[in-house]
N, C-alpha and C. Protein backbone atom coordinates (compact mmCIF):
# COMPACT_ATOMS: atom_id res chain seq x y z
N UNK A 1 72.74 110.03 103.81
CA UNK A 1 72.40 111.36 103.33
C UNK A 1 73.64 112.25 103.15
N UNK A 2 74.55 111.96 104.15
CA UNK A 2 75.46 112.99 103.63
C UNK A 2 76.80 112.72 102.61
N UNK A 3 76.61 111.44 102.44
CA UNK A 3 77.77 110.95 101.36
C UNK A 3 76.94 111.44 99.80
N UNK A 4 75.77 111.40 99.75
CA UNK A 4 75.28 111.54 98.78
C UNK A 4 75.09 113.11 98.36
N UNK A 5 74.94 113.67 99.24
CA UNK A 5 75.19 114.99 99.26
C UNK A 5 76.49 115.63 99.02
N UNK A 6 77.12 114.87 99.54
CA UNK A 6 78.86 115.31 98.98
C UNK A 6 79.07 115.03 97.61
N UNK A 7 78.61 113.93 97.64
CA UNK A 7 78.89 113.22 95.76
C UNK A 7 78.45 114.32 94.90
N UNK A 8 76.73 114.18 95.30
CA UNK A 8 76.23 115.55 94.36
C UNK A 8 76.59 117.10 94.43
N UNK A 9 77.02 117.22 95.31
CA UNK A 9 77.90 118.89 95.18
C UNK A 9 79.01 118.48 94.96
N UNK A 10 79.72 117.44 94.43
CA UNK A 10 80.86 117.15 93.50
C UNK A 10 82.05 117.62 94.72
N UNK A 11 81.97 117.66 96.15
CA UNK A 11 82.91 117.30 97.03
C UNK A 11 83.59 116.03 96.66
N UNK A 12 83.21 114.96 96.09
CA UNK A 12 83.99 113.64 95.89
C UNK A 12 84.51 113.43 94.37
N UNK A 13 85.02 114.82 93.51
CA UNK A 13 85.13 114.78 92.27
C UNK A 13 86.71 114.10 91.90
N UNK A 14 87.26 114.33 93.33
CA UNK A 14 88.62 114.02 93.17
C UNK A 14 88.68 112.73 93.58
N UNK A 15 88.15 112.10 93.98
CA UNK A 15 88.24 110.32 94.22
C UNK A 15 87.27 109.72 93.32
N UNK A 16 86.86 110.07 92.11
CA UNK A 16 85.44 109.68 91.43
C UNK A 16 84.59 109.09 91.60
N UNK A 17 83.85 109.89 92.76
CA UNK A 17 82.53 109.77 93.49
C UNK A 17 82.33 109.02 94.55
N UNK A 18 83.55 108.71 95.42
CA UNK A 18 84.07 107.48 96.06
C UNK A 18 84.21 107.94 97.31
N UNK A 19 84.48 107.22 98.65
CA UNK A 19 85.61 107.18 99.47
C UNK A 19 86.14 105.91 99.21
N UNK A 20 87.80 106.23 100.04
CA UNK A 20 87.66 107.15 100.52
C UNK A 20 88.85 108.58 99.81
N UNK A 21 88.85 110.02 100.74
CA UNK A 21 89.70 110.66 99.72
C UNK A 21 90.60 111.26 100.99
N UNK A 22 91.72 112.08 100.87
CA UNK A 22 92.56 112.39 101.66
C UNK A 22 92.67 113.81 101.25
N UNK A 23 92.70 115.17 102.13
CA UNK A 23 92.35 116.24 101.75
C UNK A 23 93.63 116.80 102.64
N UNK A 24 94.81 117.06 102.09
CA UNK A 24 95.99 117.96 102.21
C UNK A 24 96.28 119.04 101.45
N UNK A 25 96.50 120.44 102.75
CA UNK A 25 96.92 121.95 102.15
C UNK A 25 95.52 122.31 101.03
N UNK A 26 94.57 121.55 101.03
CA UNK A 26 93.25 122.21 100.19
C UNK A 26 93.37 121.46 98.98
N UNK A 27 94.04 120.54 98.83
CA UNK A 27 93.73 119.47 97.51
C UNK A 27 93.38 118.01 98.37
N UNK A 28 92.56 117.30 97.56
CA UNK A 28 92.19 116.43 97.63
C UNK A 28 92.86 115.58 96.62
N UNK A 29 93.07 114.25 97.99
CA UNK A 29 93.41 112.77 96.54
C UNK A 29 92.44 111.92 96.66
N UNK A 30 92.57 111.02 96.16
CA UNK A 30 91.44 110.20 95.52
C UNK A 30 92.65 108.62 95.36
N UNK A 31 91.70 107.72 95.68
CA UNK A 31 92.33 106.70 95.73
C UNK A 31 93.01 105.71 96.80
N UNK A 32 92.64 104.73 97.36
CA UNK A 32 92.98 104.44 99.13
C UNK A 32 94.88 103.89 98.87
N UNK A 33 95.48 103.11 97.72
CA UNK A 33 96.56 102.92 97.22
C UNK A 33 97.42 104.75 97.36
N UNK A 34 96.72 105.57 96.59
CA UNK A 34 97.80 106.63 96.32
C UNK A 34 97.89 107.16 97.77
N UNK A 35 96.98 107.18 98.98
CA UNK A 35 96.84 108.05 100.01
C UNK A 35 97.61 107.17 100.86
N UNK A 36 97.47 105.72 100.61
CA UNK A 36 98.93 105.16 101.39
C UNK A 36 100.05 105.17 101.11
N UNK A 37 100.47 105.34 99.72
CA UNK A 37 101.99 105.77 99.75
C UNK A 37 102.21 107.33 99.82
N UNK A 38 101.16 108.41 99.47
CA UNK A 38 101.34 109.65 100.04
C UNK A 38 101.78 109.67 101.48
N UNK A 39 101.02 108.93 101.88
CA UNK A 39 101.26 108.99 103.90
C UNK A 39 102.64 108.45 104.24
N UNK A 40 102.72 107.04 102.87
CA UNK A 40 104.36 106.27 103.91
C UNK A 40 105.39 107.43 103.35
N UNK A 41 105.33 108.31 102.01
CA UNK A 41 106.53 108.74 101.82
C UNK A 41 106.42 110.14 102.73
N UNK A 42 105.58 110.82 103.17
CA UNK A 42 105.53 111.78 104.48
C UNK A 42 106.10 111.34 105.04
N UNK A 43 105.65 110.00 105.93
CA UNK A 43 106.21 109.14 107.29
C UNK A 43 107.48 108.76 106.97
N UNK A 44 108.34 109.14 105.85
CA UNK A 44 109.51 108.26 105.83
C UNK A 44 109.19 106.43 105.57
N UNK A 45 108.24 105.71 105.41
CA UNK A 45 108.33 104.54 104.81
C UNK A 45 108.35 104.29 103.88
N UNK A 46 109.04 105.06 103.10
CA UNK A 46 109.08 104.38 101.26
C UNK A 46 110.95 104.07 100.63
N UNK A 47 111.18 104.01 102.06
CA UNK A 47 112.77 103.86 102.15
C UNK A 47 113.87 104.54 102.03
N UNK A 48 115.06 104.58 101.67
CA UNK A 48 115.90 105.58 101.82
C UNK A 48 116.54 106.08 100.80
N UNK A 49 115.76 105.53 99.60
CA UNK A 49 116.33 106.24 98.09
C UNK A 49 115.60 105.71 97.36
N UNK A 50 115.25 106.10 95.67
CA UNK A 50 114.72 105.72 95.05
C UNK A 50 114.51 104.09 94.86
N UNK A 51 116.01 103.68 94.72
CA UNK A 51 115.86 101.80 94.57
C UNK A 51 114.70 101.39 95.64
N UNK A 52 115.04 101.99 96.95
CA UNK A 52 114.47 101.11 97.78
C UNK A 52 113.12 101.58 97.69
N UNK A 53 112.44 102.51 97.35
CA UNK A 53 111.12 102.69 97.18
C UNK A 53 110.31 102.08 95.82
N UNK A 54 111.36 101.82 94.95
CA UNK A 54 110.93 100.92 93.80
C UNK A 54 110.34 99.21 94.58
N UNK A 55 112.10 99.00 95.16
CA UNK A 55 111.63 97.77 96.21
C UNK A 55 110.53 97.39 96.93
N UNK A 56 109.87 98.55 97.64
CA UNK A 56 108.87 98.99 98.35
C UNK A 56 107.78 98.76 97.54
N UNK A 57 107.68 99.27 96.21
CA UNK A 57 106.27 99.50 95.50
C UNK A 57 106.18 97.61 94.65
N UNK A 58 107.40 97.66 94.91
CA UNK A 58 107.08 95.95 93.91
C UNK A 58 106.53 94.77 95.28
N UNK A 59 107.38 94.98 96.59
CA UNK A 59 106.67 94.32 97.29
C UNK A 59 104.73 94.19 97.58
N UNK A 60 104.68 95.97 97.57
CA UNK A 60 103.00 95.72 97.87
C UNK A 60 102.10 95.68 96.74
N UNK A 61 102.80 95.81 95.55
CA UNK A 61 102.33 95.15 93.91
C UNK A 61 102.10 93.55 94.29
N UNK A 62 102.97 92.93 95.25
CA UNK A 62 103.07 91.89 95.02
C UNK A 62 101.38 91.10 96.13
N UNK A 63 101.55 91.54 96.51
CA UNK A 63 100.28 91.82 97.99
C UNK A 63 99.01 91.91 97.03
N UNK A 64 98.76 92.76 96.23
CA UNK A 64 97.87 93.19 95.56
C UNK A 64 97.81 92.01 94.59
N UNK A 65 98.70 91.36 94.03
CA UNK A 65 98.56 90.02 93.47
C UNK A 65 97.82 88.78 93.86
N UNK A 66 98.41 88.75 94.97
CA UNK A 66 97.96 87.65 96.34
C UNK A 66 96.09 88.25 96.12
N UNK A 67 96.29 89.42 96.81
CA UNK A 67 94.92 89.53 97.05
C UNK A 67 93.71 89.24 96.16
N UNK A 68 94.10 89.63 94.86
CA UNK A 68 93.26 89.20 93.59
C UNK A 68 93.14 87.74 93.23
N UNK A 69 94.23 86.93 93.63
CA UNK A 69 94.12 85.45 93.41
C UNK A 69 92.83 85.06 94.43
N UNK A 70 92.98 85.06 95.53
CA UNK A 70 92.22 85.11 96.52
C UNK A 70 90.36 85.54 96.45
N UNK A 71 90.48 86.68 96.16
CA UNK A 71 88.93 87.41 95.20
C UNK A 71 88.82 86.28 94.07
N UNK A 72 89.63 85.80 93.15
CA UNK A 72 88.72 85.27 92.17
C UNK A 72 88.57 83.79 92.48
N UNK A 73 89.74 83.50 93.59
CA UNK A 73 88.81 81.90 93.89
C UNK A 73 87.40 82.36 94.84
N UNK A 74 87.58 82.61 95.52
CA UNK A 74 86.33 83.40 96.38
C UNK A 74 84.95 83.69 95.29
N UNK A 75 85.15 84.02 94.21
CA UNK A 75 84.09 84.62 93.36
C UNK A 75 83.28 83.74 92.46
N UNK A 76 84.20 82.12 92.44
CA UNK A 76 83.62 80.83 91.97
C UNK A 76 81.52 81.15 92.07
N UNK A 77 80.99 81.03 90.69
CA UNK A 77 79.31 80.46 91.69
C UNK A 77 79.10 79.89 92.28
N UNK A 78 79.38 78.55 91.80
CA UNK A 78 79.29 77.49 92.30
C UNK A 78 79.62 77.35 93.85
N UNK A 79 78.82 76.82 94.68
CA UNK A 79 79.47 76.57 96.22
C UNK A 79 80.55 75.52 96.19
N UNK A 80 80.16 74.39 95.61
CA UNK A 80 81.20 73.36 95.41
C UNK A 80 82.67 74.32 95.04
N UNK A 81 82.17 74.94 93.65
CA UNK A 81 83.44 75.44 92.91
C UNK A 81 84.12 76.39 93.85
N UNK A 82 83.67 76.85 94.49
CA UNK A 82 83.86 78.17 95.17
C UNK A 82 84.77 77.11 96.82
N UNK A 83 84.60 76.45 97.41
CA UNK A 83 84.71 75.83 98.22
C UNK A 83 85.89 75.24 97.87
N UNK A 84 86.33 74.50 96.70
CA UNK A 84 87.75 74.21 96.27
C UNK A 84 88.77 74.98 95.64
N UNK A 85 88.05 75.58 95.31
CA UNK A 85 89.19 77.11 94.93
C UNK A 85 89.96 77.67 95.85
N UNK A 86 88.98 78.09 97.22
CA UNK A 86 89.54 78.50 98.39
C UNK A 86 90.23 77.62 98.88
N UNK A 87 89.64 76.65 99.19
CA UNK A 87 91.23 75.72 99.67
C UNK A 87 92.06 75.45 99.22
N UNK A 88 92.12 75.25 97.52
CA UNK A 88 93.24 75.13 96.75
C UNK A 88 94.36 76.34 97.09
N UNK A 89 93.42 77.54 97.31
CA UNK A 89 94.34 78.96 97.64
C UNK A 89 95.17 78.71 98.77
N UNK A 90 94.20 78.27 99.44
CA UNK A 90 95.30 78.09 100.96
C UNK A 90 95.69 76.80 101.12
N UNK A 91 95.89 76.35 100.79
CA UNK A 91 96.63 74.86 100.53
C UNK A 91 98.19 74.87 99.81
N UNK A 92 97.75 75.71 98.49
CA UNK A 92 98.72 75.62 97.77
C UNK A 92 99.32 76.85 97.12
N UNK A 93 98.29 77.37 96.49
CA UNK A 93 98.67 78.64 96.22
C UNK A 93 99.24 79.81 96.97
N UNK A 94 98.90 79.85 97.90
CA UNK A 94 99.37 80.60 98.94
C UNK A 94 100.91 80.91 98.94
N UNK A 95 100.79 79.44 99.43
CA UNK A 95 102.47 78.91 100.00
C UNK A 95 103.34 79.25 98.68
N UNK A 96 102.97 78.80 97.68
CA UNK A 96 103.89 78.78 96.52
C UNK A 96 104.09 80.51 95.91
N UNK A 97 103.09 81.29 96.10
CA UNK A 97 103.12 82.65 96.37
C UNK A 97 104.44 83.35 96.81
N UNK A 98 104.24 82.69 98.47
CA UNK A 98 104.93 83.61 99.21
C UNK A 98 105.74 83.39 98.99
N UNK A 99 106.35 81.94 98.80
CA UNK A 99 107.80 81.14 98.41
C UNK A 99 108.68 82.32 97.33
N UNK A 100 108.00 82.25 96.32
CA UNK A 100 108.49 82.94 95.19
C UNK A 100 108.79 84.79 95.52
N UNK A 101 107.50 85.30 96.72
CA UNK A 101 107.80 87.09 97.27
C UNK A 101 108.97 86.62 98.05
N UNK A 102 108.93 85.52 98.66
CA UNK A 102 110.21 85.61 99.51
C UNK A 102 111.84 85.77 98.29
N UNK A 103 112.18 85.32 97.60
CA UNK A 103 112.86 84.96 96.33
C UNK A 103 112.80 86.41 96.09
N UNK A 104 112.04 87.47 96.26
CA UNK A 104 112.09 88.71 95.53
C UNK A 104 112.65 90.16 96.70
N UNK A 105 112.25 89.34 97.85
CA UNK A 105 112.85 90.10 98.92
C UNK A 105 114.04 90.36 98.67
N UNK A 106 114.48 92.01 98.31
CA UNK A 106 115.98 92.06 98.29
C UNK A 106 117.28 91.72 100.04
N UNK A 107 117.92 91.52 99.39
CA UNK A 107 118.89 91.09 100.48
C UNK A 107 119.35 92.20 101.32
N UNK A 108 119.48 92.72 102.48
CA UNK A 108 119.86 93.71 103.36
C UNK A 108 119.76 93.18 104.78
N UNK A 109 120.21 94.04 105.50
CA UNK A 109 120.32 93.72 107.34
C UNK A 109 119.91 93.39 107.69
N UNK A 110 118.25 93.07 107.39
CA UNK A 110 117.11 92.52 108.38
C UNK A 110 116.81 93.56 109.59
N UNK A 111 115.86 93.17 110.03
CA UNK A 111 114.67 92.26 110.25
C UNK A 111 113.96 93.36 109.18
N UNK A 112 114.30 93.93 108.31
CA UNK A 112 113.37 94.73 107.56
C UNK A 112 112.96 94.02 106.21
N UNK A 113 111.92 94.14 105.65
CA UNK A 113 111.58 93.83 104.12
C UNK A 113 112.54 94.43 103.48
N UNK A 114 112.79 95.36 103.48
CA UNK A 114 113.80 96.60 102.81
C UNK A 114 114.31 97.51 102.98
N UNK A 115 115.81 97.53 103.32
CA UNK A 115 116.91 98.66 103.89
C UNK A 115 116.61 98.29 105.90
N UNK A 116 117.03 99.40 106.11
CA UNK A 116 117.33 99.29 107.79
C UNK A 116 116.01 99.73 108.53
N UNK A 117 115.03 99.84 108.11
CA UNK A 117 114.16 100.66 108.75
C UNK A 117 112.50 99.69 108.41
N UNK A 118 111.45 100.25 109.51
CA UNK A 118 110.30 99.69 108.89
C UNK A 118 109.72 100.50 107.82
N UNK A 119 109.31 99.67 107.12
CA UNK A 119 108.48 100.40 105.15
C UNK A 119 107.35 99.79 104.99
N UNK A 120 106.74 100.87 104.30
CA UNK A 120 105.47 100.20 103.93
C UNK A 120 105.18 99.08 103.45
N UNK A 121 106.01 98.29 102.78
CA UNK A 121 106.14 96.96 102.50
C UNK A 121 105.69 96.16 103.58
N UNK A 122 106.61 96.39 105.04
CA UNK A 122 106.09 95.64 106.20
C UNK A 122 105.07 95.97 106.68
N UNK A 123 104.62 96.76 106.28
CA UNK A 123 103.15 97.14 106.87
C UNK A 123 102.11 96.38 106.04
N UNK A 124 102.10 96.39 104.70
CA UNK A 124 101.37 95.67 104.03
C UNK A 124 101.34 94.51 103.91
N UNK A 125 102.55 94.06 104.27
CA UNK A 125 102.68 92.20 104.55
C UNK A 125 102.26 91.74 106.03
N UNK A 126 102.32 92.45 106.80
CA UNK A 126 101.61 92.73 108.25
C UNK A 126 100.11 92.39 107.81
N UNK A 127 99.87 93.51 107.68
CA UNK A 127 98.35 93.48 107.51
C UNK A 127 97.40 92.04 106.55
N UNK A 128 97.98 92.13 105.59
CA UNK A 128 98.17 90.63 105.04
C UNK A 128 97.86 89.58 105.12
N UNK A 129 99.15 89.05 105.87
CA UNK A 129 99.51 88.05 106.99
C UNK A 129 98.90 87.37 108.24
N UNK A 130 99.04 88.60 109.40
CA UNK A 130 99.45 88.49 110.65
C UNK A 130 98.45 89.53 110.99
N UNK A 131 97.54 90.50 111.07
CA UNK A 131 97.20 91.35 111.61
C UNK A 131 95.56 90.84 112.05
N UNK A 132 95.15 90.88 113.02
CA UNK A 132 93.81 90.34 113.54
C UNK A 132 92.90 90.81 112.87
N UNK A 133 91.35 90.69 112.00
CA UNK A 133 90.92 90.41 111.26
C UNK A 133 91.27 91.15 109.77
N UNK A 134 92.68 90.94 109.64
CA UNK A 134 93.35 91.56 108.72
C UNK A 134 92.99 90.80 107.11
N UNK A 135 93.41 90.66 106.30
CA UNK A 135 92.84 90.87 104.39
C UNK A 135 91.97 89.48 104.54
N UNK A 136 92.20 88.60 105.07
CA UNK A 136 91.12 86.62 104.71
C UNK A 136 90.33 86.81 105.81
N UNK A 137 89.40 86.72 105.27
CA UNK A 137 87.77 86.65 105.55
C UNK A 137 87.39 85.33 106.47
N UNK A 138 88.65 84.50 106.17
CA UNK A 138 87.83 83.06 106.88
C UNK A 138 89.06 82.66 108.05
């Protein structure tokens, strides 16, 4: 009742009709992508100059890649079809994925994805990855 009520008094005009939305100084954003890099470049995670926030945005472009490969083997009808897709993903695709994000990782000090500091990049490859019932379903 009350999401629908928000929708219809056009409280959710700025996320188009959605959550979720992020409401700073009396504007509202819209969009769960824009409200995480609003938040990392507040927090300081979008790195320490433009390059490296380009760096930043191509790494979790790259995440968002992964993730869509993933959705459309997942989306097979077929159970059979659907059943070898996914393993093909994690069998092979996967690996050959990351192989190639790794290849794109720019070179710097470590242990960071990018520049000296943690970035949203590592957060999104975290979550990803490694984070307990984090982006795979199975």
């Amino acid at each position: 009742p009350e999401f629908d009520a928000a929708k219809a008094s056009g409280e959710l005009a700025a996320s188009l009709g959605k959550l979720p939305y992020l409401e700073v100084d009396g504007v509202k954003i819209g969009q769960s992508k824009a409200i995480e890099r609003f938040i990392a470049r507040e927090f300081g995670f979008l790195g320490s100059n433009s390059v490296e926030a380009a760096q930043i945005d191509q790494l979790c472009e790259t995440i968002i890649d992964f993730k869509a490969a993933y959705n459309k083997a997942k989306g097979a009808s077929d159970a059979a079809e659907k059943e070898a897709a996914v393993n093909k993903y994690f069998a092979e695709d996967l690996a050959a994925s990351l192989a190639l994000a790794e290849k794109s990782i720019p070179a710097g000090p470590g242990p960071f994805l990018v520049g000296s500091k943690v970035s949203y990049a590592d957060l999104v490859f975290y979550m990803f990855l490694a984070s307990p019932g984090g982006f795979h379903d199975n």
